[in-house]
C-alpha atoms as a PDB file:
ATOM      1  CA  UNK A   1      -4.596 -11.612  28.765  1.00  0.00           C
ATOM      2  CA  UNK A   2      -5.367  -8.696  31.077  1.00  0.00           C
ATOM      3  CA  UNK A   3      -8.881  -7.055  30.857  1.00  0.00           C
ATOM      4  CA  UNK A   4      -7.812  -3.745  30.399  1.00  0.00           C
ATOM      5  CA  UNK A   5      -7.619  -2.310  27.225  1.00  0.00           C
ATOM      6  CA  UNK A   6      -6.499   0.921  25.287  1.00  0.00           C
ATOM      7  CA  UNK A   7      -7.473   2.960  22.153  1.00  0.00           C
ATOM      8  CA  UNK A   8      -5.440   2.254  19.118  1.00  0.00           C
ATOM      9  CA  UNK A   9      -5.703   4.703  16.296  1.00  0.00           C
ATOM     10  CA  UNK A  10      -4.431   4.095  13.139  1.00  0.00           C
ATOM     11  CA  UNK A  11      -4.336   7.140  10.910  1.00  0.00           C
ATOM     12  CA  UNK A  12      -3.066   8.063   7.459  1.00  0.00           C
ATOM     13  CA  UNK A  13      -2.976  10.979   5.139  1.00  0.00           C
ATOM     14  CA  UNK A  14      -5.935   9.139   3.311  1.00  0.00           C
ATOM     15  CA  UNK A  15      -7.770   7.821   6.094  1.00  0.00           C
ATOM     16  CA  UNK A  16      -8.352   6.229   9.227  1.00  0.00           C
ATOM     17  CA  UNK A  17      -7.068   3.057   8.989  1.00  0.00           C
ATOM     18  CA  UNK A  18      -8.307   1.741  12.437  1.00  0.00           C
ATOM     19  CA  UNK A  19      -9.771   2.782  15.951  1.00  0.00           C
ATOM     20  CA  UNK A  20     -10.799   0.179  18.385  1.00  0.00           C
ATOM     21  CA  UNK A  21      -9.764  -0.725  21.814  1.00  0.00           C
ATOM     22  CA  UNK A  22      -6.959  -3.400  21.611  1.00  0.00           C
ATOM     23  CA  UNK A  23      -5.210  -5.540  24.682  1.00  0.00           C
ATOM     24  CA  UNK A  24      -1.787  -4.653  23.332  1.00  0.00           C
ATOM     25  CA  UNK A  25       0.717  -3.771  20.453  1.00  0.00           C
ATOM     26  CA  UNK A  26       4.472  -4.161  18.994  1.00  0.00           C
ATOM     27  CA  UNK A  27       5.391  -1.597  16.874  1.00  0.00           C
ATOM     28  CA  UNK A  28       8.668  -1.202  14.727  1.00  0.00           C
ATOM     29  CA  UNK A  29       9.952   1.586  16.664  1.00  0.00           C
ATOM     30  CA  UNK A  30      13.287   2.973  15.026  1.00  0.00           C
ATOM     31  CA  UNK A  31      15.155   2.126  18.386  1.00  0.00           C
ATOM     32  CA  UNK A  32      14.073  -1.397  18.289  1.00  0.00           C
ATOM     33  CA  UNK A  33      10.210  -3.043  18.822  1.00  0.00           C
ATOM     34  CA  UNK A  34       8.017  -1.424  21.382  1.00  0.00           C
ATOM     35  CA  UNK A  35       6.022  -3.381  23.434  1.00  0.00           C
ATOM     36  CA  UNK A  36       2.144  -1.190  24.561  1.00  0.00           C
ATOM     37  CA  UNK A  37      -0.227  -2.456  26.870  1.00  0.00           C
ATOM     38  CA  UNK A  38      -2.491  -0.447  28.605  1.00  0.00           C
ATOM     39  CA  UNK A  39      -1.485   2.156  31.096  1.00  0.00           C
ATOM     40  CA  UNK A  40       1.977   2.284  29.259  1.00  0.00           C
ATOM     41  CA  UNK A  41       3.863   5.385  30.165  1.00  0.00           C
ATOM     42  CA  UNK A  42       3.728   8.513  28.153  1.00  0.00           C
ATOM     43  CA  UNK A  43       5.697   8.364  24.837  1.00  0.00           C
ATOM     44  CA  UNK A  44       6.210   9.812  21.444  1.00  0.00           C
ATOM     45  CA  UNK A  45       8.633   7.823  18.892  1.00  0.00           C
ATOM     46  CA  UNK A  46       9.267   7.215  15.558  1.00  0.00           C
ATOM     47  CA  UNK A  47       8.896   4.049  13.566  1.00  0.00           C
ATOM     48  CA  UNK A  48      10.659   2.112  10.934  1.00  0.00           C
ATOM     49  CA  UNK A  49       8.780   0.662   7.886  1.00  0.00           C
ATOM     50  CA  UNK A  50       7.664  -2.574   9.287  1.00  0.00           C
ATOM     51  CA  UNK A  51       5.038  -4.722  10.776  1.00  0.00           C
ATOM     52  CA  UNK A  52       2.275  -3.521  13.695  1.00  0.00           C
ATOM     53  CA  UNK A  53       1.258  -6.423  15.569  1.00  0.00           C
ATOM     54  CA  UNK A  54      -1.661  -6.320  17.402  1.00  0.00           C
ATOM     55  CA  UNK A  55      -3.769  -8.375  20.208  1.00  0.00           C
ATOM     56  CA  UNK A  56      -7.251  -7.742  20.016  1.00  0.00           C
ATOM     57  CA  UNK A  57      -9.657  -9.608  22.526  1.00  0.00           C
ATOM     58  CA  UNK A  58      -9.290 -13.077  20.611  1.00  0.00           C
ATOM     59  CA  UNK A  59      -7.521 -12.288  17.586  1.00  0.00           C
ATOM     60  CA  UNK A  60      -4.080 -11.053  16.391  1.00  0.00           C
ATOM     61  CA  UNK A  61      -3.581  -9.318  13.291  1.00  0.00           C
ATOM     62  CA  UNK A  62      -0.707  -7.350  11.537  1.00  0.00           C
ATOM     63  CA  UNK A  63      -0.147  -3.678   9.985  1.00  0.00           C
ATOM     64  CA  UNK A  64       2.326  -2.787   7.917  1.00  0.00           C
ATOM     65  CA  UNK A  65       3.182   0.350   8.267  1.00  0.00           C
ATOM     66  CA  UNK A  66       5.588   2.579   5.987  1.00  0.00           C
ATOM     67  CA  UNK A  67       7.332   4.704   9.294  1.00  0.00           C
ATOM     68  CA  UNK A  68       5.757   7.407  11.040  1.00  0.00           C
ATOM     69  CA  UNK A  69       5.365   8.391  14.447  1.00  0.00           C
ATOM     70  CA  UNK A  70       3.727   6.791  17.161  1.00  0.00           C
ATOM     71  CA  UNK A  71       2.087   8.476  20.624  1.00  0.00           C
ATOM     72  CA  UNK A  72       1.281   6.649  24.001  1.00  0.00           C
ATOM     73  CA  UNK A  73      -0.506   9.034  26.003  1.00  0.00           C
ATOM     74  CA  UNK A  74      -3.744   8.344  28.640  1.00  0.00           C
ATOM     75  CA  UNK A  75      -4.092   4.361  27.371  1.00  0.00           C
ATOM     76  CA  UNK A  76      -4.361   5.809  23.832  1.00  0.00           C
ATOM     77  CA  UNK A  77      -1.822   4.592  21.172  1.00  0.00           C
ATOM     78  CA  UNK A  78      -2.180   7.392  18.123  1.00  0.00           C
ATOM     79  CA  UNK A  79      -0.108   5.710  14.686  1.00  0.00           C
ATOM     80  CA  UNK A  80       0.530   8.492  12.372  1.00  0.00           C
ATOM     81  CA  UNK A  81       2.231   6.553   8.922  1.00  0.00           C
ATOM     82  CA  UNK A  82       2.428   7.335   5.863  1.00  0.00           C
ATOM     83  CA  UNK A  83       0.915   4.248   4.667  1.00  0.00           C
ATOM     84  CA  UNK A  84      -0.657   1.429   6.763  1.00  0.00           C
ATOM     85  CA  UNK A  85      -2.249  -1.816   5.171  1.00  0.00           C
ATOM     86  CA  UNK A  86      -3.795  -4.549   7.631  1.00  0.00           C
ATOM     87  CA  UNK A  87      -2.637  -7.658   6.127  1.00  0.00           C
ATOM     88  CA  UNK A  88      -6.280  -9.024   4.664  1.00  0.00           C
ATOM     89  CA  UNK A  89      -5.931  -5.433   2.038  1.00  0.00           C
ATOM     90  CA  UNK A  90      -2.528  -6.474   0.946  1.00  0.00           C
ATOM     91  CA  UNK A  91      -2.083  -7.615  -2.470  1.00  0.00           C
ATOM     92  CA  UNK A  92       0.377 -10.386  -2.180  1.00  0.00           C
ATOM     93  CA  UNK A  93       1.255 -10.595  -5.933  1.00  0.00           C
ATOM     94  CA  UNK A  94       2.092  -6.789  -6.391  1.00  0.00           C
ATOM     95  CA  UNK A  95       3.870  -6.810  -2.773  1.00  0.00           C
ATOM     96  CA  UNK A  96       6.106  -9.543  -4.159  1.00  0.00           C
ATOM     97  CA  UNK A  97       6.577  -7.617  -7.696  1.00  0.00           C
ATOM     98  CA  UNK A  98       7.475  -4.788  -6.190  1.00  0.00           C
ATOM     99  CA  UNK A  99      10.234  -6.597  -3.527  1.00  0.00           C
ATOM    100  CA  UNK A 100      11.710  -8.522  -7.487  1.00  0.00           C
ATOM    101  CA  UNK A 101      11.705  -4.817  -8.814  1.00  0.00           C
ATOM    102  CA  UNK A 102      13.834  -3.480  -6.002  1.00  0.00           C
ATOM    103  CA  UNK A 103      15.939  -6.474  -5.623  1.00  0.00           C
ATOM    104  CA  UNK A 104      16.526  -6.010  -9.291  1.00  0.00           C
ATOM    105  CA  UNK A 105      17.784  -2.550  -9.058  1.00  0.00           C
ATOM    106  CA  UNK A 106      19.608  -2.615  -6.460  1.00  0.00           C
ATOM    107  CA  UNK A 107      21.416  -5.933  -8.136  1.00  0.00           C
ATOM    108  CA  UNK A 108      22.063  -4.131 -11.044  1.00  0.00           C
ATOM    109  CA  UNK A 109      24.160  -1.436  -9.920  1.00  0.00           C
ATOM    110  CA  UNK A 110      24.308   1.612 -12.609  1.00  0.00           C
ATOM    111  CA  UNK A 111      23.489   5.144 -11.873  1.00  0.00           C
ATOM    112  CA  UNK A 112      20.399   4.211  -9.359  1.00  0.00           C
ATOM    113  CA  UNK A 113      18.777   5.848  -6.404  1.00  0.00           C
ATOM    114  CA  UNK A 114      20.374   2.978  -4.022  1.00  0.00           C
ATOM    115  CA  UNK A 115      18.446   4.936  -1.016  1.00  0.00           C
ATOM    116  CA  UNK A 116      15.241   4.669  -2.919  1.00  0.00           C
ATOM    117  CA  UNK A 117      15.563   1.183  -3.823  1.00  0.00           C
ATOM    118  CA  UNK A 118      16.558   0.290  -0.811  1.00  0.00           C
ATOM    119  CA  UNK A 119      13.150   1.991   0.673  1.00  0.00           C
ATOM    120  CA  UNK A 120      11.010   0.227  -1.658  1.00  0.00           C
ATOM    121  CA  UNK A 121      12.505  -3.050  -1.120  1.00  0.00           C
ATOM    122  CA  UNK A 122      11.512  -2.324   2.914  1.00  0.00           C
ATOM    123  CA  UNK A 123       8.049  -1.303   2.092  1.00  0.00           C
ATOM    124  CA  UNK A 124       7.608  -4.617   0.110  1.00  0.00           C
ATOM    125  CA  UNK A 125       9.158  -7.034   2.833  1.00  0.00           C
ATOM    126  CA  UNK A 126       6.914  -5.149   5.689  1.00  0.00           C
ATOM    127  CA  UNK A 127       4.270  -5.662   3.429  1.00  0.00           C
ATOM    128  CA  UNK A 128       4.874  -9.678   2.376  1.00  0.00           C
ATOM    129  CA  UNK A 129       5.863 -10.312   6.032  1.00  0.00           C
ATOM    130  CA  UNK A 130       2.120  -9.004   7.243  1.00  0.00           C
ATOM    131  CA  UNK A 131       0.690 -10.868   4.463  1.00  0.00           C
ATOM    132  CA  UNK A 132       1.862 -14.059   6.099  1.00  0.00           C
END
């Protein structure tokens, strides 16, 4: 892996979730998955609910992320998401209530928010999925 790095910022409305240098990053943009190392052309995109993967020195880890926007700019990657959980703060046994919930709904046909359940049933799979 290259020796160059680049800032990643993770930020929500609550908090920062993360700022460190990093070697490189996939991100769920809504386009498809977005590849970032360092240097990376100047970019602004949105992002699907989904799973941040990241390469950091020795280690990988995983983010899941609830959309957002994401900027590339002078090898610093800014994520802007409404909610972002590295996978060591997820709480596998309410992510997998909550995906049984929506499944349930959305099974159950009736006069439901489909959109809604279909949302939460995202969030819960991003989240399960970075648990792993």
């Amino acid at each position: 892996m290259s020796e160059k790095t680049q800032r990643l910022e993770i930020v929500t409305p609550e908090k920062k979730v993360f700022s460190e240098e990093v070697q490189f990053l996939v991100a769920p943009g809504t386009a498809g998955e977005l590849g970032i190392l360092p240097e990376h052309a100047p970019l602004v995109t949105t992002l699907h609910i989904g799973v941040l993967r990241v390469q950091q020195a020795e280690k990988q880890f995983k983010v899941a992320v609830s959309g957002g926007f994401m900027e590339v700019r002078n090898s610093k990657v800014t994520v802007l998401a409404g909610t972002a959980e590295r996978a060591e703060e997820i709480n596998v046994t309410r992510a997998e209530a909550a995906r049984q919930r929506a499944e349930a709904r959305l099974a159950g046909g009736g006069d439901i928010d489909v959109l809604r359940a279909e949302l939460a049933l995202k969030r819960a799979l991003a989240r399960l999925k970075a648990a792993q």
